[in-house]
N, C-alpha and C. Protein backbone atom coordinates (compact mmCIF):
# COMPACT_ATOMS: atom_id res chain seq x y z
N UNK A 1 -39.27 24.15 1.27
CA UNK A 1 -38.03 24.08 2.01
C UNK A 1 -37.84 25.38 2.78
N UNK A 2 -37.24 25.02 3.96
CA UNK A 2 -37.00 26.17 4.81
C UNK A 2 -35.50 26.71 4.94
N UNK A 3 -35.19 27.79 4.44
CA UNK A 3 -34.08 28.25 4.28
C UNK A 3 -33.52 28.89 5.91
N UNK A 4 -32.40 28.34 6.11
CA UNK A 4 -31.92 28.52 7.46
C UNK A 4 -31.87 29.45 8.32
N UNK A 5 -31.98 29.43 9.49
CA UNK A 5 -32.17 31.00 10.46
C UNK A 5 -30.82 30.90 10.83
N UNK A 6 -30.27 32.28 11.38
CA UNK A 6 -29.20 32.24 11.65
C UNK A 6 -28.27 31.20 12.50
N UNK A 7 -27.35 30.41 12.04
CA UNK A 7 -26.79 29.56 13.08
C UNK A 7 -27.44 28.22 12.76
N UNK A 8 -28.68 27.79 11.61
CA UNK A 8 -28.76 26.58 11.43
C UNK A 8 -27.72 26.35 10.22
N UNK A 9 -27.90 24.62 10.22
CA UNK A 9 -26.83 24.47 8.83
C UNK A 9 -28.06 23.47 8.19
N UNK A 10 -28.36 23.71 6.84
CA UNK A 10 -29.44 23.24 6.13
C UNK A 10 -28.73 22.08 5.79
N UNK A 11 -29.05 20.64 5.16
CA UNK A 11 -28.49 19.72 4.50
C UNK A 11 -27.69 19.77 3.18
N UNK A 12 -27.31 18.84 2.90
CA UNK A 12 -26.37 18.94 1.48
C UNK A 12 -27.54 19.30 0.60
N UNK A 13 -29.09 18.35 0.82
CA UNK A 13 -29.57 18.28 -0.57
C UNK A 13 -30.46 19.38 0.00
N UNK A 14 -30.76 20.20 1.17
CA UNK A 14 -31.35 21.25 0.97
C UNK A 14 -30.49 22.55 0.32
N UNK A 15 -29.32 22.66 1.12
CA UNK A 15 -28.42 23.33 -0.06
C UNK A 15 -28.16 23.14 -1.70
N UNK A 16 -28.40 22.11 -2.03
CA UNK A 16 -28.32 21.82 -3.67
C UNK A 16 -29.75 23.06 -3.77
N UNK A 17 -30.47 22.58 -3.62
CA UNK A 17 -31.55 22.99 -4.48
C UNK A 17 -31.43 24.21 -3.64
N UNK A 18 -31.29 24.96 -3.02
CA UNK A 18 -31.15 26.71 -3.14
C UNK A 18 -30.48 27.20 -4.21
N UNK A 19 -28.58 26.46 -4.55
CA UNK A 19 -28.11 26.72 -4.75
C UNK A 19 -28.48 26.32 -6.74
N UNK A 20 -29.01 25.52 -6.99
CA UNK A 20 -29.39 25.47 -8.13
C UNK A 20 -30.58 26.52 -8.30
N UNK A 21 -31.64 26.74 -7.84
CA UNK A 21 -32.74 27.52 -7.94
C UNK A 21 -31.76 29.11 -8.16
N UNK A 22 -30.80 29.38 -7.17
CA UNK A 22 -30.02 30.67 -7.93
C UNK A 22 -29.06 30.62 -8.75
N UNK A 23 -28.82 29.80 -9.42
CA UNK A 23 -28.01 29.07 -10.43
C UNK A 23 -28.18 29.71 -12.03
N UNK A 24 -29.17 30.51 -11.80
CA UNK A 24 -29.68 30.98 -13.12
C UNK A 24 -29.76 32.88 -13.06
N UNK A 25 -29.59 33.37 -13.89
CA UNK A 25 -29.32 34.64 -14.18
C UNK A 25 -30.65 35.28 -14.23
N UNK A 26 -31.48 34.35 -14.71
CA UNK A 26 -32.99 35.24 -14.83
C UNK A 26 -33.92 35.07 -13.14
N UNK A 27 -33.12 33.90 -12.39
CA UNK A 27 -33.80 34.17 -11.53
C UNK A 27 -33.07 34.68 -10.28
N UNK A 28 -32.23 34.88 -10.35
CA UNK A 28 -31.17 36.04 -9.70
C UNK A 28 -32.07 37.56 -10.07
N UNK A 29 -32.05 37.68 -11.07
CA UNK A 29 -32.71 38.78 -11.47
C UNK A 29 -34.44 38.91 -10.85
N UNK A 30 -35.14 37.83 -11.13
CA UNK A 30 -35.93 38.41 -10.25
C UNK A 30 -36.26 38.13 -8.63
N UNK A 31 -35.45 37.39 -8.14
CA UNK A 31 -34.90 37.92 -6.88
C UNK A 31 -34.83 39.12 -6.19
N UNK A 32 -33.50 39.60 -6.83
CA UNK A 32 -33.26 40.94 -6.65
C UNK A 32 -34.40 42.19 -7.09
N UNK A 33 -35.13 41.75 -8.32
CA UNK A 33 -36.06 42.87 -8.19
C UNK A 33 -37.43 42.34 -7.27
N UNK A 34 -37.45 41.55 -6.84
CA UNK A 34 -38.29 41.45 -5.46
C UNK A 34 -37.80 41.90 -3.97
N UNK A 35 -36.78 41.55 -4.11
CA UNK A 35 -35.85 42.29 -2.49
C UNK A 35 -36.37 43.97 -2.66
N UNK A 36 -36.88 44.44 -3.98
CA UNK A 36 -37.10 45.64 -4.08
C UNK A 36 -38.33 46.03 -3.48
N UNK A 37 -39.25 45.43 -3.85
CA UNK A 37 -40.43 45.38 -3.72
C UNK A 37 -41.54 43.89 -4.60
N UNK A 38 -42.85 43.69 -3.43
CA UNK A 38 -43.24 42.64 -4.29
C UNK A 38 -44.15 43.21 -5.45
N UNK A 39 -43.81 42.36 -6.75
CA UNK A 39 -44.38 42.29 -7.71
C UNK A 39 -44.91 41.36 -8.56
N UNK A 40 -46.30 41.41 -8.97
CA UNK A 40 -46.72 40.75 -10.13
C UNK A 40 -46.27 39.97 -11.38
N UNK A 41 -46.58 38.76 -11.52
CA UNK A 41 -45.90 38.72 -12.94
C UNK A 41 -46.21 39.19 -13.81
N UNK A 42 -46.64 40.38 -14.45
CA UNK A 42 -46.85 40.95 -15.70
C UNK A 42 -46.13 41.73 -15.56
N UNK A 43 -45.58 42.80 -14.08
CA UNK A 43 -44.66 43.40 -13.48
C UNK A 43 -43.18 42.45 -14.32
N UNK A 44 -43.28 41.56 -13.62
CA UNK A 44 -41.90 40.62 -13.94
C UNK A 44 -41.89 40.97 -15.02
N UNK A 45 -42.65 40.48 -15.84
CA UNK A 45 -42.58 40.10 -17.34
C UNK A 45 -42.04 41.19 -18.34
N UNK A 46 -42.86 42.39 -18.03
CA UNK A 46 -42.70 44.15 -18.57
C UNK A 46 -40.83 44.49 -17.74
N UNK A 47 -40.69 44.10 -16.81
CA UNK A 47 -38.77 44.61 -16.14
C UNK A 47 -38.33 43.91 -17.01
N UNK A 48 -38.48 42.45 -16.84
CA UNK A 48 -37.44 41.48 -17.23
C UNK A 48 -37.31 41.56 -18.60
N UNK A 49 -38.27 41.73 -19.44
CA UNK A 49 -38.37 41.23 -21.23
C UNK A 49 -38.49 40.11 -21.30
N UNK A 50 -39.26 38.75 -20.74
CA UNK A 50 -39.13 38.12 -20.99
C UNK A 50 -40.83 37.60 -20.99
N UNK A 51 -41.06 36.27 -21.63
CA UNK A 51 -42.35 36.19 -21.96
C UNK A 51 -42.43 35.03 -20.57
N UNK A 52 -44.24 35.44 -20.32
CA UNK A 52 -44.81 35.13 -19.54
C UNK A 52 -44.56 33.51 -18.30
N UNK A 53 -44.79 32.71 -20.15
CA UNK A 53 -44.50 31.41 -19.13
C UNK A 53 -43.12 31.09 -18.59
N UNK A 54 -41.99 32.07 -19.16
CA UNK A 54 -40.36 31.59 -18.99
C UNK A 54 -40.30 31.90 -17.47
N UNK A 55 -41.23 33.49 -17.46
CA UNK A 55 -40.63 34.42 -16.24
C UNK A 55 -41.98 33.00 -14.77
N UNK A 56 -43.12 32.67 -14.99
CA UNK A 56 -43.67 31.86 -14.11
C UNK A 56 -42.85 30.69 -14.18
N UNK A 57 -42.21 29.82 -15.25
CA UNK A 57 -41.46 28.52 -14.51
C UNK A 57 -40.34 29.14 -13.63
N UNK A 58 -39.30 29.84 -13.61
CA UNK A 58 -38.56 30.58 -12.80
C UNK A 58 -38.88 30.43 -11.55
N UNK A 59 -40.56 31.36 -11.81
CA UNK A 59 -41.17 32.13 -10.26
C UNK A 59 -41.17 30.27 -9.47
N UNK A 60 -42.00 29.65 -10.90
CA UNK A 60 -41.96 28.03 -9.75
C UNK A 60 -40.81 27.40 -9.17
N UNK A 61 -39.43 27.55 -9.51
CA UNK A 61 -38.71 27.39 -9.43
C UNK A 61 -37.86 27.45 -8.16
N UNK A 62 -38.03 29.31 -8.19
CA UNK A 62 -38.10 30.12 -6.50
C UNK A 62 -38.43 29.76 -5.69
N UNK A 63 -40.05 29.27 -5.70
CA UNK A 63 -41.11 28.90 -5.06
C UNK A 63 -40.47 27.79 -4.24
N UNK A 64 -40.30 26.64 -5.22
CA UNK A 64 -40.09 25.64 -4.80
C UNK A 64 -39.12 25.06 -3.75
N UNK A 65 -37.86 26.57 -3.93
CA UNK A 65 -36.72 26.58 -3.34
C UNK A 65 -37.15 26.73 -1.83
N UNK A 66 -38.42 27.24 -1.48
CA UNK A 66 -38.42 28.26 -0.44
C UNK A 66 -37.96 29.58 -0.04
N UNK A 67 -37.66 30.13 -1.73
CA UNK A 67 -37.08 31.61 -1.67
C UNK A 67 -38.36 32.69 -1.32
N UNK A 68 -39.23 32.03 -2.07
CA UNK A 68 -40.77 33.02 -2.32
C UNK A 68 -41.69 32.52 -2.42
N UNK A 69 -43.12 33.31 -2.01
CA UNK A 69 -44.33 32.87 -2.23
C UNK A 69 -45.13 33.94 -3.06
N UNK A 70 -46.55 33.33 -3.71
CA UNK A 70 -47.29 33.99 -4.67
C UNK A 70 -48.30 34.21 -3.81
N UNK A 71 -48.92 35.59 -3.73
CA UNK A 71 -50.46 35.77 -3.32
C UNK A 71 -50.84 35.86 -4.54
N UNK A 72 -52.55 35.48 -4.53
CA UNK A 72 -53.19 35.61 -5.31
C UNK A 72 -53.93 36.80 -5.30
N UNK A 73 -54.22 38.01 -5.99
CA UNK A 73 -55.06 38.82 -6.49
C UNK A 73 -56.05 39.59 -7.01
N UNK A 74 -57.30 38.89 -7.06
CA UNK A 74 -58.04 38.11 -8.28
C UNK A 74 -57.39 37.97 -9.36
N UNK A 75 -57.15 37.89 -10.67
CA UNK A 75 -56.66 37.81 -11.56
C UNK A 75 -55.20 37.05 -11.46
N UNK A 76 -54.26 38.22 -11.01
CA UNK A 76 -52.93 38.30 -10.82
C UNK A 76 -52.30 37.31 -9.96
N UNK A 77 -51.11 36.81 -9.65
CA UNK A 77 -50.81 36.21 -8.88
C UNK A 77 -49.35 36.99 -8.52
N UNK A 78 -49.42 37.98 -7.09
CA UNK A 78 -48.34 38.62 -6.81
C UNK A 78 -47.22 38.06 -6.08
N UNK A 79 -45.52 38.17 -5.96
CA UNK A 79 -45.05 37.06 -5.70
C UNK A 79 -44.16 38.38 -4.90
N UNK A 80 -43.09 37.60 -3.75
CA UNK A 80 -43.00 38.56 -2.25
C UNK A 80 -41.45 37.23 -1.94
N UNK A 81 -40.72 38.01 -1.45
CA UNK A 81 -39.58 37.29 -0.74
C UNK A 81 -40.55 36.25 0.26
N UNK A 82 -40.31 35.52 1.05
CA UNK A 82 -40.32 34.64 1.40
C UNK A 82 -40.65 35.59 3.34
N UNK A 83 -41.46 35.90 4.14
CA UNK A 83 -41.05 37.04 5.18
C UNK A 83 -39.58 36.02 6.20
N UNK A 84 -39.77 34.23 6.11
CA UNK A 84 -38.56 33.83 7.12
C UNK A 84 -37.36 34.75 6.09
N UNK A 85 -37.18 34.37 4.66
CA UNK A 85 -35.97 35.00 4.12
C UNK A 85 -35.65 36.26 3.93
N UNK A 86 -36.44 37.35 4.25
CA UNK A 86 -36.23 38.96 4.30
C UNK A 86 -35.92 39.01 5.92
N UNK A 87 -36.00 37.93 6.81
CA UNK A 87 -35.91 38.72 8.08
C UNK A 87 -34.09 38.29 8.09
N UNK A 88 -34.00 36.80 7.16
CA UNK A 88 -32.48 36.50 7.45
C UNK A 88 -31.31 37.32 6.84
N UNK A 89 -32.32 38.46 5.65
CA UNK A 89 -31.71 39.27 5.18
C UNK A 89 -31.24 40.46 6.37
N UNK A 90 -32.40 40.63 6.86
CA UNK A 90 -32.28 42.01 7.64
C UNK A 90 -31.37 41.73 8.92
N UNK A 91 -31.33 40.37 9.35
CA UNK A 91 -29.81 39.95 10.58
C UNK A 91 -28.67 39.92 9.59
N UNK A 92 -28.70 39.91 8.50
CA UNK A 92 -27.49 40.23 7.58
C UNK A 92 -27.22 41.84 7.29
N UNK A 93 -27.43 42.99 8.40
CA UNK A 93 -27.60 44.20 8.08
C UNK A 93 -28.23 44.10 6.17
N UNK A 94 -28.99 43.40 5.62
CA UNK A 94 -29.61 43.97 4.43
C UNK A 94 -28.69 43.52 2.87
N UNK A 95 -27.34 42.81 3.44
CA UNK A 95 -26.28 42.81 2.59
C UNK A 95 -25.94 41.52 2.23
N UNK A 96 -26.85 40.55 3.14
CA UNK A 96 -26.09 39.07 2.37
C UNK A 96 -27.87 38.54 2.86
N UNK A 97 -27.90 37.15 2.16
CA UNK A 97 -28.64 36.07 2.81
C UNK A 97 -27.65 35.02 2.85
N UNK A 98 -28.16 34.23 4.60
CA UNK A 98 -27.54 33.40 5.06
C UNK A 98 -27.91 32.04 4.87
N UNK A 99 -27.51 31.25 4.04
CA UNK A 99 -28.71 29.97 4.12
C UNK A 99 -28.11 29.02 5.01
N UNK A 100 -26.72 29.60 5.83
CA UNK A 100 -26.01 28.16 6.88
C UNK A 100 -24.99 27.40 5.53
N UNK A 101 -25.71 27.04 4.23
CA UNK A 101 -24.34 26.33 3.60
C UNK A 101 -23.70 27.56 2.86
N UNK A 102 -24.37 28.55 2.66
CA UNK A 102 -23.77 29.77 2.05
C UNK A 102 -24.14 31.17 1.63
N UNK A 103 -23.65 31.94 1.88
CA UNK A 103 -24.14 33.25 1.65
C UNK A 103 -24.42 34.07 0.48
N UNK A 104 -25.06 34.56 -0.21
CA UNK A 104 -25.63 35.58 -0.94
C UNK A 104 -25.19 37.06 -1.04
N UNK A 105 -24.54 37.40 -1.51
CA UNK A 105 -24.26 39.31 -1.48
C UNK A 105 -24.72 39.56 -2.29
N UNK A 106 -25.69 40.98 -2.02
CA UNK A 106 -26.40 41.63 -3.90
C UNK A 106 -25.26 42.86 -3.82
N UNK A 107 -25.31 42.80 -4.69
CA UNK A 107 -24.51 44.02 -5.43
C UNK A 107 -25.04 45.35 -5.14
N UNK A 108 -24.26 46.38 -4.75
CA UNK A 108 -24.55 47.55 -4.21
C UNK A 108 -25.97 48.60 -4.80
N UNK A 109 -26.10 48.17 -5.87
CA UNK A 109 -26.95 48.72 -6.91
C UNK A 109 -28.71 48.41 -6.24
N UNK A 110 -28.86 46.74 -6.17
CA UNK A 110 -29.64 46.39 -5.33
C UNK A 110 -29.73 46.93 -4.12
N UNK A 111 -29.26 47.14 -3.42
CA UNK A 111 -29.26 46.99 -1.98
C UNK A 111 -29.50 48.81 -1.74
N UNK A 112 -29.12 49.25 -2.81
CA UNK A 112 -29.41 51.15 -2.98
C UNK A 112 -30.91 51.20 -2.83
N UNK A 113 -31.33 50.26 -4.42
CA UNK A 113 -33.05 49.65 -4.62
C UNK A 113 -33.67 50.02 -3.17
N UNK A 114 -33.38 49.00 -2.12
CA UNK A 114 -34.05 48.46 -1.16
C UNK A 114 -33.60 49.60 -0.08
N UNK A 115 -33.08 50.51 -0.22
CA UNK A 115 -32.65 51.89 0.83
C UNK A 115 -31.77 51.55 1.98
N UNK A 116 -31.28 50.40 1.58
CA UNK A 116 -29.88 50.15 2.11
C UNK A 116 -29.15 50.94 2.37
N UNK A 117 -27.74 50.82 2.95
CA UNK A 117 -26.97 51.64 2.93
C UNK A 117 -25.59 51.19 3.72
N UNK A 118 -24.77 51.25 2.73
CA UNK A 118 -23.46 50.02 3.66
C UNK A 118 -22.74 51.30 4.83
């Protein structure tokens, strides 16, 4: 799914499923520590505390939303905002994502992360 450029309006049921995919606290969380930088899931796994397969159904989860994608590594499989959804960040001066049915604010803490600056 393609999450909206500025000025589109996504559907009801493409909005459901954004809005469920961030519906969850662990994947809010790694969201936000990807807006930081991209990271690995063993990365994930070692921030978050959480075990392996919880923190990959999540990542599929993301995935699926059209929030993010995984490169592969050999081994590793490294996972990266989405580049359409970091650019809709960056027409949001860095402070919201726009998906057209609704907006996103990270919390100042994040947005420090990413060398923001309101």
């Amino acid at each position: 799914m393609k999450p909206a450029s500025p000025g589109d309006m996504l559907t009801a049921d493409q909005c459901a499923t954004i809005l469920k995919a961030l519906a969850d606290h662990t994947r809010l969380r790694i969201l936000e520590s990807l807006l930081i930088e991209e990271k690995c899931v063993t990365e994930l796994v070692r921030q978050l505390r959480c075990p392996q397969p919880h923190i990959s159904h999540h990542l599929r989860i993301l995935r699926d939303a059209g929030l993010i994608e995984g490169l592969r590594d050999g081994k590793q499989v490294c996972y990266r905002i989405l580049p359409r959804v970091q650019r809709v960040l960056a027409n949001r001066q860095g402070r919201a994502l726009n998906f057209g049915c609704c907006e996103l604010r990270f919390p100042e803490m994040v947005l420090a992360g990413m060398g923001h600056t309101r």
